[in-house]
Protein backbone atom coordinates (compact mmCIF):
# COMPACT_ATOMS: atom_id res chain seq x y z
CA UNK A 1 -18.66 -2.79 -27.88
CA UNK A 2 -17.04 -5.45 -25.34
CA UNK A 3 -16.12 -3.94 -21.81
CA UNK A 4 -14.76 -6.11 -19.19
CA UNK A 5 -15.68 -5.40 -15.83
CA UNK A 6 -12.52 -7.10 -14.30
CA UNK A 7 -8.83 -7.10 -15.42
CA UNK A 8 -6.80 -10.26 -15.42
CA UNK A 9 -4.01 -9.26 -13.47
CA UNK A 10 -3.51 -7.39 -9.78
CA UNK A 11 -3.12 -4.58 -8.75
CA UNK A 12 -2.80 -3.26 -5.06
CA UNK A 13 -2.48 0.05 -3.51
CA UNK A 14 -0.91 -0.54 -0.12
CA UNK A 15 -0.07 1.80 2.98
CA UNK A 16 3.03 1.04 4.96
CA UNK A 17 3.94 2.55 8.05
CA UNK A 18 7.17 2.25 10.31
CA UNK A 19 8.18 0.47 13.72
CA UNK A 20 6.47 3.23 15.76
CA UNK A 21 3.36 3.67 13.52
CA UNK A 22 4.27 7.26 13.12
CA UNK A 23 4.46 7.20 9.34
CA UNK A 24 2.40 6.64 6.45
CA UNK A 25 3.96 5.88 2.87
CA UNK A 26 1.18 5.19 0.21
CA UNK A 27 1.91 3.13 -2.80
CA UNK A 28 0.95 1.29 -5.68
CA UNK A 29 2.04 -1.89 -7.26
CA UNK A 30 1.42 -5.21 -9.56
CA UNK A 31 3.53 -7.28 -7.35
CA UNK A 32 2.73 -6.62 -3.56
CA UNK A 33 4.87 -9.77 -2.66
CA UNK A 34 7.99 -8.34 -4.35
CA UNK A 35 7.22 -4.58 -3.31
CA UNK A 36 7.24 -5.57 -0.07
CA UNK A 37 10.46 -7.36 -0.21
CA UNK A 38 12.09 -4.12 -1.66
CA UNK A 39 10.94 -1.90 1.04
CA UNK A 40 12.06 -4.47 3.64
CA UNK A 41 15.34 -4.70 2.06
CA UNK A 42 16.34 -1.12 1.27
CA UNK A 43 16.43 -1.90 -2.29
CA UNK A 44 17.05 1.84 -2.37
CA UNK A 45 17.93 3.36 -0.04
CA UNK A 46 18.15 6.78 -1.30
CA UNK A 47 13.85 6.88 -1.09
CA UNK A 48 11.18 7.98 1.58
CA UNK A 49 10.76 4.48 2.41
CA UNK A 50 14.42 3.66 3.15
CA UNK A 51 14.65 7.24 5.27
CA UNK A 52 12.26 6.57 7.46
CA UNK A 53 12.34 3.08 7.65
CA UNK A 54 8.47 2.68 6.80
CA UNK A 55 8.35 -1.22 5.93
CA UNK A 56 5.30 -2.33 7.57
CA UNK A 57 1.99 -3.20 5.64
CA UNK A 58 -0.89 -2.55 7.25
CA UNK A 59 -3.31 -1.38 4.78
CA UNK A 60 -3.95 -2.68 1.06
CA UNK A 61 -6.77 -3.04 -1.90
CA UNK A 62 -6.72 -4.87 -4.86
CA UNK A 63 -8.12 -3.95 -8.39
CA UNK A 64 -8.00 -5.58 -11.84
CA UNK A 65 -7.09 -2.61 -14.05
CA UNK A 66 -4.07 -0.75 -13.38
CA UNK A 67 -5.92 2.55 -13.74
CA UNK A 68 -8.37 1.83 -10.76
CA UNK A 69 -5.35 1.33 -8.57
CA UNK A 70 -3.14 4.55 -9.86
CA UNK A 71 -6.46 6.45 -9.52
CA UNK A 72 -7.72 5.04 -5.74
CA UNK A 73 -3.39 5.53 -4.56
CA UNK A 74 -3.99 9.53 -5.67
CA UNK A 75 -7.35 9.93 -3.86
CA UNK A 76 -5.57 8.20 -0.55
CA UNK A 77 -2.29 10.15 -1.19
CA UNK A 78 -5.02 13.59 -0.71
CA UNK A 79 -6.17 12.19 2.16
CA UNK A 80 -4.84 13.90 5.98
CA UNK A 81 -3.42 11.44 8.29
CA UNK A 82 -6.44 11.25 10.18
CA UNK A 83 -8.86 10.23 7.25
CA UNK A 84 -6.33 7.93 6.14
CA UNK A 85 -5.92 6.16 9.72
CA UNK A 86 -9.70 6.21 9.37
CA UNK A 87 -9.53 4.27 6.57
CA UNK A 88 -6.97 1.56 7.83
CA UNK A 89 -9.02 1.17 10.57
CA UNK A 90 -12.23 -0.18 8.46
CA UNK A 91 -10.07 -3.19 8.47
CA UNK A 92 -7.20 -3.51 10.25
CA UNK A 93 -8.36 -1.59 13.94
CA UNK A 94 -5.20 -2.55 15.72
CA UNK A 95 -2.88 -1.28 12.98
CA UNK A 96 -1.15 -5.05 12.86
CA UNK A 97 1.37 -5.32 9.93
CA UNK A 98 0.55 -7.53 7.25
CA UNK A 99 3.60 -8.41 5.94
CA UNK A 100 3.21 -12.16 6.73
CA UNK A 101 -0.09 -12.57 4.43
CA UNK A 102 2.37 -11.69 1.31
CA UNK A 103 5.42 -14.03 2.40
């Protein structure tokens, strides 16, 4: 049986957060460049992310398969706020958005 360890495309779960860094929006997508875009936009503006204005990237992974992603956003999504600032933290300390590395 063939298995490939890595998928062909991207993947990227990705935490936003708003102005004030007082909320956390966790999502998944195969087009972080264009996601972003939408949330900065208001695309709709009926969701959580258009509410609360949470447009600010400052968390993200990347995965091959679309599966690894969907699973790692759930385990993230369990998370408490402090766990999840935890993990932001491993790499981004100051909680700088990110925006500008998917312009």
């Amino acid at each position: 049986m063939f298995e490939l360890n890595e998928g062909i495309y991207k993947f990227y779960v990705y935490i936003l957060t708003n102005k004030s860094r007082t909320v956390l929006y966790t999502g998944v997508t195969g087009n972080l460049h264009q996601r972003l875009f939408q949330h900065v936009h208001k695309v709709n503006p009926n969701s959580f992310t258009s509410r609360y204005n949470t447009c600010f990237l400052i968390y993200y992974e990347s995965f091959g398969w679309i599966q690894q992603a969907i699973e790692r956003e759930k385990e993230i999504k369990l998370l408490k706020r402090n766990k999840k600032l935890e993990l932001i933290r491993t790499t981004n300390p100051n909680l700088d958005f990110l925006n500008y590395l998917f312009e």
